[in-house]
Protein backbone atom coordinates (compact mmCIF):
# COMPACT_ATOMS: atom_id res chain seq x y z
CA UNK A 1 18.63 16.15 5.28
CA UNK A 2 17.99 18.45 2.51
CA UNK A 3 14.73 18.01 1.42
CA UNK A 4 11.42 15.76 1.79
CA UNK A 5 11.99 14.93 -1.88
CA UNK A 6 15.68 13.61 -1.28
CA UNK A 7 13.30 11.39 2.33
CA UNK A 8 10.63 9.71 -0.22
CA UNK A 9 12.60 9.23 -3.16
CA UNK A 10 14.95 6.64 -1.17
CA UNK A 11 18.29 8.84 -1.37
CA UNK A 12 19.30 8.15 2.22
CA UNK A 13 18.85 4.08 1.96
CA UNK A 14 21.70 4.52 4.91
CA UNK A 15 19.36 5.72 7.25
CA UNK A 16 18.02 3.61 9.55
CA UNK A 17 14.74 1.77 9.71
CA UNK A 18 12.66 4.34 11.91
CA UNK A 19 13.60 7.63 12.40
CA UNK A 20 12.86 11.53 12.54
CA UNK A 21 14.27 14.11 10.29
CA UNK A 22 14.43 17.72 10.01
CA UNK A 23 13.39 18.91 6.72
CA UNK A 24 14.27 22.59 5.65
CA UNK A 25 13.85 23.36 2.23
CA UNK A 26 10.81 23.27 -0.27
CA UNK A 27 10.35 20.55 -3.02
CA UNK A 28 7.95 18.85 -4.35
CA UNK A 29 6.23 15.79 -2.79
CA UNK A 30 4.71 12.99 -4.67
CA UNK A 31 2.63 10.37 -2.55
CA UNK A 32 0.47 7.94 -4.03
CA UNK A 33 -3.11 6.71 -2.95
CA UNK A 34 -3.57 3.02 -4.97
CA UNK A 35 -2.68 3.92 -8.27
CA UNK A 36 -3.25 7.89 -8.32
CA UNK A 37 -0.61 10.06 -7.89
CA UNK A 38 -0.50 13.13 -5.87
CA UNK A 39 1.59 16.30 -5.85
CA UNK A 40 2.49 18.83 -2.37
CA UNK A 41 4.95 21.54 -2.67
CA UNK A 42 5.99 20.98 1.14
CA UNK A 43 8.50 23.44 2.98
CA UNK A 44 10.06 22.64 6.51
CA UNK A 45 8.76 20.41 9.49
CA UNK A 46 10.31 16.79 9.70
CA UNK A 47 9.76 13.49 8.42
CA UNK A 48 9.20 9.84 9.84
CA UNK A 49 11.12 7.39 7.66
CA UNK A 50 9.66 3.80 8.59
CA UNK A 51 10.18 0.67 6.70
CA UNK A 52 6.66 0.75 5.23
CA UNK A 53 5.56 4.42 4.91
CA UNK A 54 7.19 7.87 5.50
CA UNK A 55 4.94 10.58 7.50
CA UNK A 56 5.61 14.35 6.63
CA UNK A 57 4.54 16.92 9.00
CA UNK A 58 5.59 20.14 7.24
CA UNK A 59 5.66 23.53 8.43
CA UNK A 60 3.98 24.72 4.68
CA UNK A 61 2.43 22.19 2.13
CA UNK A 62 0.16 23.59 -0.57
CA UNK A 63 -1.73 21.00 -3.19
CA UNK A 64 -2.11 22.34 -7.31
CA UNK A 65 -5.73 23.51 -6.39
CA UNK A 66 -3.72 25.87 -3.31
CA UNK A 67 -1.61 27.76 -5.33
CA UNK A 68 -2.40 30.64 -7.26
CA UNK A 69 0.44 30.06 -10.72
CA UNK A 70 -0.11 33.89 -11.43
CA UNK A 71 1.30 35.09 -8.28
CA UNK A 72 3.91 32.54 -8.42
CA UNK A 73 5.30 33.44 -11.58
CA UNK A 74 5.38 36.85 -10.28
CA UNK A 75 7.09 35.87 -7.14
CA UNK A 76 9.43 34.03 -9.31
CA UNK A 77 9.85 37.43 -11.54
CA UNK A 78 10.67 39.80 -8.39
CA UNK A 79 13.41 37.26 -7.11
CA UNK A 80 14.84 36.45 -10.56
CA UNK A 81 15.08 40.47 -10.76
CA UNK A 82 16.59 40.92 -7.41
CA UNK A 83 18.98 38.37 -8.24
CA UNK A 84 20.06 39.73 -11.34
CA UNK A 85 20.17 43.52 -9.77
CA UNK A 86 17.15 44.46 -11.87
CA UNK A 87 14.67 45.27 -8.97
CA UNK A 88 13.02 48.40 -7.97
CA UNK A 89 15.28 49.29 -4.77
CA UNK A 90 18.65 49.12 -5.75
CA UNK A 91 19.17 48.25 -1.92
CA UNK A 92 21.99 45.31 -1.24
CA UNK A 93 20.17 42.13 -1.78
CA UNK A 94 20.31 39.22 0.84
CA UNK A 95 21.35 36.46 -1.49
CA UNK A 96 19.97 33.03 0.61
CA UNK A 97 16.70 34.57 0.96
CA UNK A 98 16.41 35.78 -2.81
CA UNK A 99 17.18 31.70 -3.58
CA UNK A 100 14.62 30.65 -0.94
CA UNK A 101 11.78 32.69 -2.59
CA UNK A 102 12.73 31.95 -6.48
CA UNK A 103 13.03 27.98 -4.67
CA UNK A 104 9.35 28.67 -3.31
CA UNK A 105 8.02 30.35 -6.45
CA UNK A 106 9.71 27.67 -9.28
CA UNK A 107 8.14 25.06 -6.78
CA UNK A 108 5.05 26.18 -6.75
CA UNK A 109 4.89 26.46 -10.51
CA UNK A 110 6.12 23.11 -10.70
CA UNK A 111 3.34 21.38 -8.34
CA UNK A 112 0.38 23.90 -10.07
CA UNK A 113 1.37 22.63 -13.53
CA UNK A 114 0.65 18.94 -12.22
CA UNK A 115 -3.09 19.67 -11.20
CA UNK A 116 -4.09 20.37 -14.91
C-alpha cells in the first residue's frame, strides 16, 4: 500500500472486505461529513478498509487551518534546492529523504490551498 489516498479512492477493489494496512507515505485525504467535504494531509499509520467506511489512524495528519503555507513553500524551496544541488552545504544529499520532504511540503500546500 502506497498511500491513504490510493485506500479511499477505491484503487485496491482486490482487497478484501475488512482489513488493516500499513500506510507510509503522505497524500492528501478527502472524507466527507453529509455533503461537506473535508481535506487531511495524512502521513504514515494504517488504515481499516471495511465494506462501509475506511478508518485512518495516521502517524501525522494536519487539516488547512494546521498548516502554516509560508513555511511550506519554504520547505518546498530548501528541498527543491537540495535536489537540484543549489543548497547552502554543498554536502552529498540523501536523495529519498530530499523527495519525502518536497512530498510533505507540495502536500501541505496542496491541503492549505483547499481551506480558503
Amino acid at each position: 500500500m502506497k498511500s491513504f489516498k490510493e485506500v479511499v479512492e477505491g484503487q485496491h477493489d482486490e482487497l478484501p472486505e475488512q482489513a488493516f494496512y500499513m500506510v507510509g507515505d503522505i497524500g492528501e485525504v478527502i472524507y466527507r461529513v453529509g455533503r461537506d467535504e473535508h481535506h487531511i494531509a495524512a502521513a504514515g499509520g494504517f488504515a481499516e478498509v471495511r465494506n462501509d467506511k475506511v478508518i485512518i489512524l495516521a502517524d501525522v495528519a494536519e487539516t488547512p487551518a494546521d498548516i502554516d503555507r509560508a513555511r511550506a513553500e519554504r520547505a518546498r524551496d530548501r528541498a527543491e534546492a537540495r535536489l537540484a544541488g543549489r543548497s547552502a552545504s554543498q554536502e552529498e544529499i540523501d536523495y529519498a529523504r530530499a523527495m519525502g520532504a518536497l512530498a510533505r511540503a507540495l502536500t501541505r500546500i496542496l491541503v492549505a490551498s483547499r481551506g480558503q
